[in-house]
C-alpha atoms as a PDB file:
ATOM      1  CA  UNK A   1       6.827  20.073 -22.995  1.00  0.00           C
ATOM      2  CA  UNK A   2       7.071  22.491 -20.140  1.00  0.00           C
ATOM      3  CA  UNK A   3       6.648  26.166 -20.767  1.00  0.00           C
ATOM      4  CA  UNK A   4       9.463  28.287 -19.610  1.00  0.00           C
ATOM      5  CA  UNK A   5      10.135  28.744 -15.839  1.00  0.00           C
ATOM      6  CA  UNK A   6       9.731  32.883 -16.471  1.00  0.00           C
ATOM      7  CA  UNK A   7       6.446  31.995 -17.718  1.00  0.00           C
ATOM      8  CA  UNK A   8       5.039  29.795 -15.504  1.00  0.00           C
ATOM      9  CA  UNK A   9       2.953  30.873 -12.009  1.00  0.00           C
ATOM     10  CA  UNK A  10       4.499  30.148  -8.508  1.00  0.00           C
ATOM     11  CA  UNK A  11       1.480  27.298  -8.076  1.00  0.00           C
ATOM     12  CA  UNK A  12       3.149  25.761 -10.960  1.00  0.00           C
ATOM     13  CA  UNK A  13       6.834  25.860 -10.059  1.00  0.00           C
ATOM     14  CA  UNK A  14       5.319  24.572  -6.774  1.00  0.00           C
ATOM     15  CA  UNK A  15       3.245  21.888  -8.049  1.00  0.00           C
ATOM     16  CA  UNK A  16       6.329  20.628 -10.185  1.00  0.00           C
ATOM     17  CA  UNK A  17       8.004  20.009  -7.055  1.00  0.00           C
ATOM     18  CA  UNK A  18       5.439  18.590  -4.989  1.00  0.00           C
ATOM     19  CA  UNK A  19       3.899  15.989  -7.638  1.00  0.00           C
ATOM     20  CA  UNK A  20       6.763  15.209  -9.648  1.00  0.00           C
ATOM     21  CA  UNK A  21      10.439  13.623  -9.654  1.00  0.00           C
ATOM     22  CA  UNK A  22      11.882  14.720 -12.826  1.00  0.00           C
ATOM     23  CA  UNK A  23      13.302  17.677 -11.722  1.00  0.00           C
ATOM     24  CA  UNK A  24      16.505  17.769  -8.896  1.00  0.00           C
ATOM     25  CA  UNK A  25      14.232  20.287  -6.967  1.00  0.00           C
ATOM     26  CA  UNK A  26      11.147  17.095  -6.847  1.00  0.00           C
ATOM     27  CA  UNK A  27      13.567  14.203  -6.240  1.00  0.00           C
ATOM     28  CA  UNK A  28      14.986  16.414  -3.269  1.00  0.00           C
ATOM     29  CA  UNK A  29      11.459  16.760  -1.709  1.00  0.00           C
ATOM     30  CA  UNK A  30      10.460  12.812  -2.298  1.00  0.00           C
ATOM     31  CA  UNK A  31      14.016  12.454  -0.788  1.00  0.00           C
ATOM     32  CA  UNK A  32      13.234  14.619   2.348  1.00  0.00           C
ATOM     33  CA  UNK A  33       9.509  13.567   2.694  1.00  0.00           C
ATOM     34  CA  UNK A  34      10.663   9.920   3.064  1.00  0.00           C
ATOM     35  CA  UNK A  35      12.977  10.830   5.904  1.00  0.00           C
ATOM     36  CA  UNK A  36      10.150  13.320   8.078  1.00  0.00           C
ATOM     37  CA  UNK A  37       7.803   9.966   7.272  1.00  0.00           C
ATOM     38  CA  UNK A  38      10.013   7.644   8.411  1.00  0.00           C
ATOM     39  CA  UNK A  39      11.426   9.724  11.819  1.00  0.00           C
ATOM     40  CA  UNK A  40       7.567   9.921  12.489  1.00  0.00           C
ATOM     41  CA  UNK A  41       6.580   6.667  12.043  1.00  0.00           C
ATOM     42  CA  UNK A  42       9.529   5.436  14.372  1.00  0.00           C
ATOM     43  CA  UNK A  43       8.370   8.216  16.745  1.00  0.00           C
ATOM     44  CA  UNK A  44       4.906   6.835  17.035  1.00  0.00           C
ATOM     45  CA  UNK A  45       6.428   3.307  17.796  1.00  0.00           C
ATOM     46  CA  UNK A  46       8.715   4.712  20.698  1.00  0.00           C
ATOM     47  CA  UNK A  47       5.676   6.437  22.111  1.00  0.00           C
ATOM     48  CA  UNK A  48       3.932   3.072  22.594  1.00  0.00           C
ATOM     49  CA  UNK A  49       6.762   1.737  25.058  1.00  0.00           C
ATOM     50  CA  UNK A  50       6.283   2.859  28.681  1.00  0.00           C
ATOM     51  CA  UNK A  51       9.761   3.315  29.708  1.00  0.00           C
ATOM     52  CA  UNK A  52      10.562   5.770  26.504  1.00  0.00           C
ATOM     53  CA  UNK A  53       7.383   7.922  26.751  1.00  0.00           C
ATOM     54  CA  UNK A  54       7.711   8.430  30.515  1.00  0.00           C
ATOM     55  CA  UNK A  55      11.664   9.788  30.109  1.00  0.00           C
ATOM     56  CA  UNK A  56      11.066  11.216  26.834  1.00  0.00           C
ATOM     57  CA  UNK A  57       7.750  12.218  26.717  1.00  0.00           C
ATOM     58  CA  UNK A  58       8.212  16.102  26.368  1.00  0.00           C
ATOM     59  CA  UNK A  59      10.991  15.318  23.518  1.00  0.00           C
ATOM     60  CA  UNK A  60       8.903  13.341  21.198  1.00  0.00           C
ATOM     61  CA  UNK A  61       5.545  15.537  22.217  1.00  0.00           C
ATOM     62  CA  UNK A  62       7.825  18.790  20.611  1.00  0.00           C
ATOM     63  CA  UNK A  63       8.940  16.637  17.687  1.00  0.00           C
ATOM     64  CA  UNK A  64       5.768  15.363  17.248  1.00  0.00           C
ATOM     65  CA  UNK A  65       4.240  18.843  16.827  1.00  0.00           C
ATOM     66  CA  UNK A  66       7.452  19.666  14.591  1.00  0.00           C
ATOM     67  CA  UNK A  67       6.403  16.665  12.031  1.00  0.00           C
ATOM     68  CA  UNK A  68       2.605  17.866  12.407  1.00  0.00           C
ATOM     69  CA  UNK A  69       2.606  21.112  11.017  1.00  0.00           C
ATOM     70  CA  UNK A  70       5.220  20.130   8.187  1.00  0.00           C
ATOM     71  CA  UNK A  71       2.640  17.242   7.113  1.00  0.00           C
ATOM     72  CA  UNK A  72      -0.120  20.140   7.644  1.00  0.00           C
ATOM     73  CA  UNK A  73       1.350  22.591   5.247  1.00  0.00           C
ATOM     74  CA  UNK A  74       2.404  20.042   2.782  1.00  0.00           C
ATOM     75  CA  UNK A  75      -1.405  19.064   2.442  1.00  0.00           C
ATOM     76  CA  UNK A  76      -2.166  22.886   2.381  1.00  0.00           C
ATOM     77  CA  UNK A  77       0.124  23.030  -0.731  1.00  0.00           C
ATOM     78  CA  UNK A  78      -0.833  20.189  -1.866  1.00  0.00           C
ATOM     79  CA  UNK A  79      -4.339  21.471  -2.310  1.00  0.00           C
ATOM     80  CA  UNK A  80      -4.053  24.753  -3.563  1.00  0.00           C
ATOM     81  CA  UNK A  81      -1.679  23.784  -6.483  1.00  0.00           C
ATOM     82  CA  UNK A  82      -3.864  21.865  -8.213  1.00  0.00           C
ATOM     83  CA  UNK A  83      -6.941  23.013 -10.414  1.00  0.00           C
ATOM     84  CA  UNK A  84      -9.784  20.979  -8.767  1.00  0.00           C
ATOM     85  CA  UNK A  85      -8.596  20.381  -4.824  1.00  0.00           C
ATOM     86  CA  UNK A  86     -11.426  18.033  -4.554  1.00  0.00           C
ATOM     87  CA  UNK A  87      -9.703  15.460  -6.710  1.00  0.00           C
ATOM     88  CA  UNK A  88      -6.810  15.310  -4.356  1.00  0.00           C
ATOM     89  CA  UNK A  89      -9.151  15.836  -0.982  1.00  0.00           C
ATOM     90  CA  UNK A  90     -11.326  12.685  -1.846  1.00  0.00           C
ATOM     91  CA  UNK A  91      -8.375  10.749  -3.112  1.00  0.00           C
ATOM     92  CA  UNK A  92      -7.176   7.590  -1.480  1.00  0.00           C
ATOM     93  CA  UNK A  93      -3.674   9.624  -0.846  1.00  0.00           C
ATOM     94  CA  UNK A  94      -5.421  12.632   0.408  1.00  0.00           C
ATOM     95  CA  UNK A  95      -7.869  10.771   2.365  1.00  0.00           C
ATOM     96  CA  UNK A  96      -4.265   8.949   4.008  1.00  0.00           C
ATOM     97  CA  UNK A  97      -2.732  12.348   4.005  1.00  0.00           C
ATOM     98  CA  UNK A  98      -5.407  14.235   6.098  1.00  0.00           C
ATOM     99  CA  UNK A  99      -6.248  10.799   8.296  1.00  0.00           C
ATOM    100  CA  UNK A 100      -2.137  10.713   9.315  1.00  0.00           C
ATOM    101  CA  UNK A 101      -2.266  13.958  10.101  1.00  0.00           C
ATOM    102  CA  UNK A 102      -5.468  15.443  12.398  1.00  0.00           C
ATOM    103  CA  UNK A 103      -4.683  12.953  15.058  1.00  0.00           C
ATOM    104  CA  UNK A 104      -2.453  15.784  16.969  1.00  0.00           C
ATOM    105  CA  UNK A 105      -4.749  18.033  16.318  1.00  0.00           C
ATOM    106  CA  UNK A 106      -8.225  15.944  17.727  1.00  0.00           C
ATOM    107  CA  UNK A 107      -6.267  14.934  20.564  1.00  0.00           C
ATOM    108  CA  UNK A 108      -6.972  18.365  22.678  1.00  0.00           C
ATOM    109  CA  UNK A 109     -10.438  17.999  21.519  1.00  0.00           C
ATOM    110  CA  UNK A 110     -11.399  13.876  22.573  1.00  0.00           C
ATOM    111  CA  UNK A 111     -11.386  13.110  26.498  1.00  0.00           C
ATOM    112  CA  UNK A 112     -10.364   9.787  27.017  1.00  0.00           C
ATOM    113  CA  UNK A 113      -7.226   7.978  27.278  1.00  0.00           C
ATOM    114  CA  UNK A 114      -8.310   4.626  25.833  1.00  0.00           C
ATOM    115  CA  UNK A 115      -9.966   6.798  22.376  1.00  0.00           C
ATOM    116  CA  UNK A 116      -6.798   9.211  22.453  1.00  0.00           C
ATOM    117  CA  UNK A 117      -4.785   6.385  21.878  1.00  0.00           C
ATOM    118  CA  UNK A 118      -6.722   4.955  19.037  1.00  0.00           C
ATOM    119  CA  UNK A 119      -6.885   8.359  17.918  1.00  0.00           C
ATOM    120  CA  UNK A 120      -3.037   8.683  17.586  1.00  0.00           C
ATOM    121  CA  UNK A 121      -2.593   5.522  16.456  1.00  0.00           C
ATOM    122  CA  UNK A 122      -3.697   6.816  12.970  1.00  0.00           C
ATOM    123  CA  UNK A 123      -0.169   8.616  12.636  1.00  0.00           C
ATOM    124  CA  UNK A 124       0.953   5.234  11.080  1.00  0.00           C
ATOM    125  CA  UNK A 125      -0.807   5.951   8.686  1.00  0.00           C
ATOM    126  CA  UNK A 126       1.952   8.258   7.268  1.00  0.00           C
ATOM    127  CA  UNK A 127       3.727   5.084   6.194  1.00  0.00           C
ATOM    128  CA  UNK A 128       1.218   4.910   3.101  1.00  0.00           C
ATOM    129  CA  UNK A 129       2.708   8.444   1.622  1.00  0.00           C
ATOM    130  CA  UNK A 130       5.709   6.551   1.220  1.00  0.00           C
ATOM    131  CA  UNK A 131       3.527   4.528  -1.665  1.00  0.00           C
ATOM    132  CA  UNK A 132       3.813   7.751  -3.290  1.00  0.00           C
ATOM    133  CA  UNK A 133       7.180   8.197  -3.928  1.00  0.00           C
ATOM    134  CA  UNK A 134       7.559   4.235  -4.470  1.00  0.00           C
ATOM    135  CA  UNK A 135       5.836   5.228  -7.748  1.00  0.00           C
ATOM    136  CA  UNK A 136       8.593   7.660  -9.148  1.00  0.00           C
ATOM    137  CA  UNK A 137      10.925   4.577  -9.503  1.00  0.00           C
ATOM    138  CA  UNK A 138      11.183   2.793 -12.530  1.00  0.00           C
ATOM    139  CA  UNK A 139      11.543  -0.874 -11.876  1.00  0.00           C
ATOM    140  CA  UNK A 140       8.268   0.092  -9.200  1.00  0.00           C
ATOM    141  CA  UNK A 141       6.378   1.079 -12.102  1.00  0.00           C
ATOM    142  CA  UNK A 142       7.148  -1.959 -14.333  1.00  0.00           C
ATOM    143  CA  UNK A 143       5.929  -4.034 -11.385  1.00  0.00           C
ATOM    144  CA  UNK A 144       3.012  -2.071 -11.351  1.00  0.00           C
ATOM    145  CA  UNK A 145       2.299  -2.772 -14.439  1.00  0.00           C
ATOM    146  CA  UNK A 146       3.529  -6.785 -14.629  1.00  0.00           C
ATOM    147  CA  UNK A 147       1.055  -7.199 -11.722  1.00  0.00           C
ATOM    148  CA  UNK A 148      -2.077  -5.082 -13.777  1.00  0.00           C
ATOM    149  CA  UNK A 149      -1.341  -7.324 -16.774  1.00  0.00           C
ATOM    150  CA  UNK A 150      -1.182 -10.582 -14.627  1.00  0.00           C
ATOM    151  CA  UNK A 151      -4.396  -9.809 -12.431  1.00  0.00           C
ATOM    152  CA  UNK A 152      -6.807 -12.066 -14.515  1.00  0.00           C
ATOM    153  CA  UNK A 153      -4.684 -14.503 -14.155  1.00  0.00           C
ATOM    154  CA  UNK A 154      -4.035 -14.561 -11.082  1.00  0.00           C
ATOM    155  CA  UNK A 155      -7.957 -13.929  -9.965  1.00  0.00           C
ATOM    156  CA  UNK A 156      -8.490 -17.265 -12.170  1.00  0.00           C
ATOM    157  CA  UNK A 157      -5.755 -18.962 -10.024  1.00  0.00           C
ATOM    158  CA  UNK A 158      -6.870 -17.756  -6.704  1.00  0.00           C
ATOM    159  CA  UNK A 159     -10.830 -19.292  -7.702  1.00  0.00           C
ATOM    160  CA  UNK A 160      -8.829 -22.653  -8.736  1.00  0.00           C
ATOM    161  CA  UNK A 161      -7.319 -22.655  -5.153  1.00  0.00           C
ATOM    162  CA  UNK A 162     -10.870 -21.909  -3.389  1.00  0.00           C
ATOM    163  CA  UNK A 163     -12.697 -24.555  -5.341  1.00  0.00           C
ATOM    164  CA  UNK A 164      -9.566 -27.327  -4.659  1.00  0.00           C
ATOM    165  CA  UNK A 165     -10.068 -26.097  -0.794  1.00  0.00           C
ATOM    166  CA  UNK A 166     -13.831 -26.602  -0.486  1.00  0.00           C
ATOM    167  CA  UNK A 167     -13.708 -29.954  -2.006  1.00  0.00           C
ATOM    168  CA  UNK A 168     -10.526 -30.964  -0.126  1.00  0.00           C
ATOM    169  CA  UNK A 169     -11.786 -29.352   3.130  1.00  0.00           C
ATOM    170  CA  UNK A 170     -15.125 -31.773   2.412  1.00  0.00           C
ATOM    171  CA  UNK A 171     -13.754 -34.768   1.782  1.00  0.00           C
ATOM    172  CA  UNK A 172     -11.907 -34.144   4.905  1.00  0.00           C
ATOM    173  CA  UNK A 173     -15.196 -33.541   6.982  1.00  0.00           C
ATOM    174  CA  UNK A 174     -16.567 -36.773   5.668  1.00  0.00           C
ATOM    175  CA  UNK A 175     -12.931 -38.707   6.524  1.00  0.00           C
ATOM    176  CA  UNK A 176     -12.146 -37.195  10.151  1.00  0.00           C
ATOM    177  CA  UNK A 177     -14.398 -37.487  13.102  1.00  0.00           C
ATOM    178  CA  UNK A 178     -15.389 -35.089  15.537  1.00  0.00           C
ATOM    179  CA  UNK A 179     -12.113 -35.362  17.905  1.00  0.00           C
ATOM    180  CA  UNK A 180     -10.246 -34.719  15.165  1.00  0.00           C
ATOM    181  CA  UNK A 181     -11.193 -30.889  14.997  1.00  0.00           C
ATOM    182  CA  UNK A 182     -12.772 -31.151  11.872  1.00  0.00           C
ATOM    183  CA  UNK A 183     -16.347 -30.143  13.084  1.00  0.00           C
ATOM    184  CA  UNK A 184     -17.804 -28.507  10.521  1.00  0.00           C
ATOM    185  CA  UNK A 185     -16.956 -28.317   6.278  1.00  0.00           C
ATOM    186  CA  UNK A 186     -16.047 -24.539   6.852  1.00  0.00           C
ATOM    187  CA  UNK A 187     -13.447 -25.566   9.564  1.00  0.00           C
ATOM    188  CA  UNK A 188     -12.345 -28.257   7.601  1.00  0.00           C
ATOM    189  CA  UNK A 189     -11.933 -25.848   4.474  1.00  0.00           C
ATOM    190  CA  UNK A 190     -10.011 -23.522   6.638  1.00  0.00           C
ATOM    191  CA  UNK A 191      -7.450 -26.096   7.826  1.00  0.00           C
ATOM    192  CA  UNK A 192      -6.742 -26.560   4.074  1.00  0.00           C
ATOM    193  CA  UNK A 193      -6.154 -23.637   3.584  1.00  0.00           C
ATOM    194  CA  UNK A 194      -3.393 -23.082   6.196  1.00  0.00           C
ATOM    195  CA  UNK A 195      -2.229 -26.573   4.942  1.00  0.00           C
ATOM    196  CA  UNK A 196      -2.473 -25.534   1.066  1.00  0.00           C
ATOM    197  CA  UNK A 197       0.004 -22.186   2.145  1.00  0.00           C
ATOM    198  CA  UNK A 198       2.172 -24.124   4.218  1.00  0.00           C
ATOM    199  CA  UNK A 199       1.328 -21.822   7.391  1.00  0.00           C
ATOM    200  CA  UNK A 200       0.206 -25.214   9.362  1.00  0.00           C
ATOM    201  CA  UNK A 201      -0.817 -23.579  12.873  1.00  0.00           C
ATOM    202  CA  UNK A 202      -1.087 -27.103  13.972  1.00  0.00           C
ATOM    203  CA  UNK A 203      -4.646 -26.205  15.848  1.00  0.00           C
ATOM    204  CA  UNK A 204      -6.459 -28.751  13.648  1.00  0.00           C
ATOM    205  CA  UNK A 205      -4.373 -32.269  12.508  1.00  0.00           C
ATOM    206  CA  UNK A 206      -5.880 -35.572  11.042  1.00  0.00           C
ATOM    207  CA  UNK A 207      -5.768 -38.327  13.150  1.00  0.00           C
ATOM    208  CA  UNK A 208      -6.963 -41.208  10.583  1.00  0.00           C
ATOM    209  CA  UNK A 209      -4.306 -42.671   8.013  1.00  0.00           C
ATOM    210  CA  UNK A 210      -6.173 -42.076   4.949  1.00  0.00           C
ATOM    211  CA  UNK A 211      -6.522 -38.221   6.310  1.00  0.00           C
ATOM    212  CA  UNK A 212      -2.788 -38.001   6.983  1.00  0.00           C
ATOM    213  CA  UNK A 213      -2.391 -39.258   3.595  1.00  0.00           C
ATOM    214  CA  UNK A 214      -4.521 -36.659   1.584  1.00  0.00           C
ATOM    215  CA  UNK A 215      -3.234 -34.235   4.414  1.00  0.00           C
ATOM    216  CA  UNK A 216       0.527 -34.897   3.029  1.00  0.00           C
ATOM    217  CA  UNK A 217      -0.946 -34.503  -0.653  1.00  0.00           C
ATOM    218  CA  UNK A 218      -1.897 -31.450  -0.005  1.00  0.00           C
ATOM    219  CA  UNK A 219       0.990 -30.170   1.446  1.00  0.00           C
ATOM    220  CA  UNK A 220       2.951 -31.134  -1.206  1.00  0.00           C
ATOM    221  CA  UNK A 221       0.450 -29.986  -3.248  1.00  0.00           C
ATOM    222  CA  UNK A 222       0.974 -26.406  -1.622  1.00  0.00           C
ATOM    223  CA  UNK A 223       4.597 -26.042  -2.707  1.00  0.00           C
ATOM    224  CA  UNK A 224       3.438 -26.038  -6.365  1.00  0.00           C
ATOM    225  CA  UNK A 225       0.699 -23.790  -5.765  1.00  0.00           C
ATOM    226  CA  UNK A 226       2.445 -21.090  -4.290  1.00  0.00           C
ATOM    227  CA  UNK A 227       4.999 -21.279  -7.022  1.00  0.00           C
ATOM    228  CA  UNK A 228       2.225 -20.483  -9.599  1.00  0.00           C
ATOM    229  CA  UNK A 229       1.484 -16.339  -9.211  1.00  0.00           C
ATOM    230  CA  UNK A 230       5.029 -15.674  -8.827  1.00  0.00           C
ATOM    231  CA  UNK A 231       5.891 -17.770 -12.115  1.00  0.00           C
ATOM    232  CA  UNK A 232       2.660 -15.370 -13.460  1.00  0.00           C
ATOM    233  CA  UNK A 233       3.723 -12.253 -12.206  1.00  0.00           C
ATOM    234  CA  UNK A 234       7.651 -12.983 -13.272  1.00  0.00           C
ATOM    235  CA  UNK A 235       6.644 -13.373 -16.850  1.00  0.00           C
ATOM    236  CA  UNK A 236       4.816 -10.526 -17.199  1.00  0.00           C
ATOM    237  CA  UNK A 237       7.832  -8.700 -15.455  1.00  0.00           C
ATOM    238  CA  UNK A 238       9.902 -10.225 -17.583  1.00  0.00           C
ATOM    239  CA  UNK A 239       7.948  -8.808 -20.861  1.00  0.00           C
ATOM    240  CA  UNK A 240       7.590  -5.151 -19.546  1.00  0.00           C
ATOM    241  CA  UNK A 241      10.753  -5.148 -18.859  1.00  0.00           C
ATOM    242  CA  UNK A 242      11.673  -5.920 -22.374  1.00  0.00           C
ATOM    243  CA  UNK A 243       9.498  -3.314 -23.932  1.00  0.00           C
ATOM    244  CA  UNK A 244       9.591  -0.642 -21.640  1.00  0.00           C
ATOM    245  CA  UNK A 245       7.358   2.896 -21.824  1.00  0.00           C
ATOM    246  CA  UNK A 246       9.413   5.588 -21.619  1.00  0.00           C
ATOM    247  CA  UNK A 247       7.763   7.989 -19.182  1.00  0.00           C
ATOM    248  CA  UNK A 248       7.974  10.259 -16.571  1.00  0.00           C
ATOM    249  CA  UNK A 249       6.248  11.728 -13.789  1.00  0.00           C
ATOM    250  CA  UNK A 250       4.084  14.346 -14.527  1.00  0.00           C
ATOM    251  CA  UNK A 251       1.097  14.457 -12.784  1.00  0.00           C
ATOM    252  CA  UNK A 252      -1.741  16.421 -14.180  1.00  0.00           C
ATOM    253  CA  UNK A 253      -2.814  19.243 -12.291  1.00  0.00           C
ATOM    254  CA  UNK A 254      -6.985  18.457 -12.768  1.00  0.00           C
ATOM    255  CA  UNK A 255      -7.052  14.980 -11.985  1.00  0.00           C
ATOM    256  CA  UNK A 256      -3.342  13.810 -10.315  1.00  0.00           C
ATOM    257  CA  UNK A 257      -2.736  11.014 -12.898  1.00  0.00           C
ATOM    258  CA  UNK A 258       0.530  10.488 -13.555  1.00  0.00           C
ATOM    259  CA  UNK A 259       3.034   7.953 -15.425  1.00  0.00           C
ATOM    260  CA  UNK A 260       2.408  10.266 -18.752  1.00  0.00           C
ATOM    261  CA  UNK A 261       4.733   9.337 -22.153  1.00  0.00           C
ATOM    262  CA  UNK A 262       7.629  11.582 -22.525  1.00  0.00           C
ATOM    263  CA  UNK A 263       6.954  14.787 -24.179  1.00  0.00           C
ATOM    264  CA  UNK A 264       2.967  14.397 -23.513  1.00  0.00           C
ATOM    265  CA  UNK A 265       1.148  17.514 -23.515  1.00  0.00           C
ATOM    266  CA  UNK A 266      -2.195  16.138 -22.843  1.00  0.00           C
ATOM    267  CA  UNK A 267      -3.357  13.952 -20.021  1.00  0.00           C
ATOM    268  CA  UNK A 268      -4.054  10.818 -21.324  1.00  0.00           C
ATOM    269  CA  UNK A 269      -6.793   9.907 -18.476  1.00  0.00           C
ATOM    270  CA  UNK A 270      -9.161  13.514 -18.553  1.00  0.00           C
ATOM    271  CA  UNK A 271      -7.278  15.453 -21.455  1.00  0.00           C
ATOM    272  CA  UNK A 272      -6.426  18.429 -19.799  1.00  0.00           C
ATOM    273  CA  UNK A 273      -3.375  20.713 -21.005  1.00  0.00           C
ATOM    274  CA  UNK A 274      -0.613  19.303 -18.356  1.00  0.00           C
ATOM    275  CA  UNK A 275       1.473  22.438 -18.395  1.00  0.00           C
ATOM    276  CA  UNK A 276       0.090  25.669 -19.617  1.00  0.00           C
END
């Protein structure tokens, strides 16, 4: 339970709003964090045609600064309400976070066209934060967790399909010649593959009969396959969705997890008091 607002320090207040969604002051900044994300990310992508950045270039240069420093002095806040920075500097999200964001800022430091624009390129980036908020919704986290319950599964599945592909791809070595395209077992093993997901580039095709014939086995044998991990992952859905855990989304302020039970007053991953 959260400790009264009169009690409570302005890195708290602060980190409520940043880290969490409960509150109407949280769900506001998810809501307005998506929408600087997004107008940068569609910023970037008008900067890469010719016609835009050579009209516009001074517009989206300003905005582009604009969108900088906000993502700057959310990662400043983001650090300094939290009681070990480090876990959030080191963090995949951090790690995102400070990578979408220095580009700008290297740019009047790197010489070089051809490295600026690899440099600036890592402003896409910014469309991982939105993985962030995708975990404050509700049906996201019961997919979250379908997909954590199913991953043995699945992992069993996915070594079924790479054993049926080497043998396949082999006894198509051993039926197709040369001309044929299947040169090698690991080229053969690859056009199964594309065959098994149904991609069928069409670089590689049997010419023999008895290779069209396993060839159209296996295509038909792809249509079941890829049925399989959704069929998996729907079940386990299916059964979260049934018996759901109530929780919300504070996030301690040690470590960053989050998802805690309702009412939690301990972090269930290091512990720590979540509000004090």
């Amino acid at each position: 339970m959260k400790a009264p607002e009169t009690n409570r320090g302005w890195k708290e207040k602060l980190h409520d709003i940043i880290y969490e969604a409960d509150t109407p002051a949280g769900k506001l900044f998810d809501v307005l964090l998506l929408i600087v994300i997004i107008v940068s990310i569609v910023l970037v992508m008008m900067e890469s045609i010719k016609e835009i950045h050579e009209k516009f270039h001074t517009i989206l240069l300003i905005s582009e600064w604009v969108i900088t420093i906000l993502f700057t002095i959310e990662y400043i806040a983001r650090i300094i309400t939290v009681k070990k920075p480090s876990k959030y500097i080191f963090s995949f999200y951090g790690i995102i976070d400070l990578l979408s964001t220095i580009p700008m800022y290297l740019s009047y430091f790197i010489i070089g066209s051809n490295v600026l624009i690899a440099i600036r390129a890592l402003r896409l980036l910014r469309v991982f934060r939105i993985l962030k908020l995708i975990r404050f919704i509700k049906e996201a986290n019961q997919l979250t967790s379908a997909l954590k319950a199913s991953r043995a599964k699945i992992l069993v599945f996915v070594y079924t399909v790479l054993i049926l592909a080497v043998i396949l791809g082999t006894v198509m070595y051993i039926i197709e010649s040369d001309e044929s395209g299947f040169t090698s077992i690991p080229q053969s093993i690859y056009w199964t593959i594309v065959t098994l997901t149904t991609v069928g580039y069409g670089d590689i095709a049997p010419q023999t009969p008895l290779g069209q014939v396993i060839a159209t086995l296996i295509m038909v044998l792809g249509y079941g396959i890829i049925a399989v991990p959704t069929g998996i992952v729907s079940v386990e859905f299916a059964r979260h969705k049934s018996n759901p855990v109530a929780t919300n989304t504070t996030s301690c302020p040690y470590c960053l997890e989050d998802h805690h039970p309702n009412h939690a007053k301990y972090c269930h991953k290091c512990g720590n008091v979540l509000h004090e």
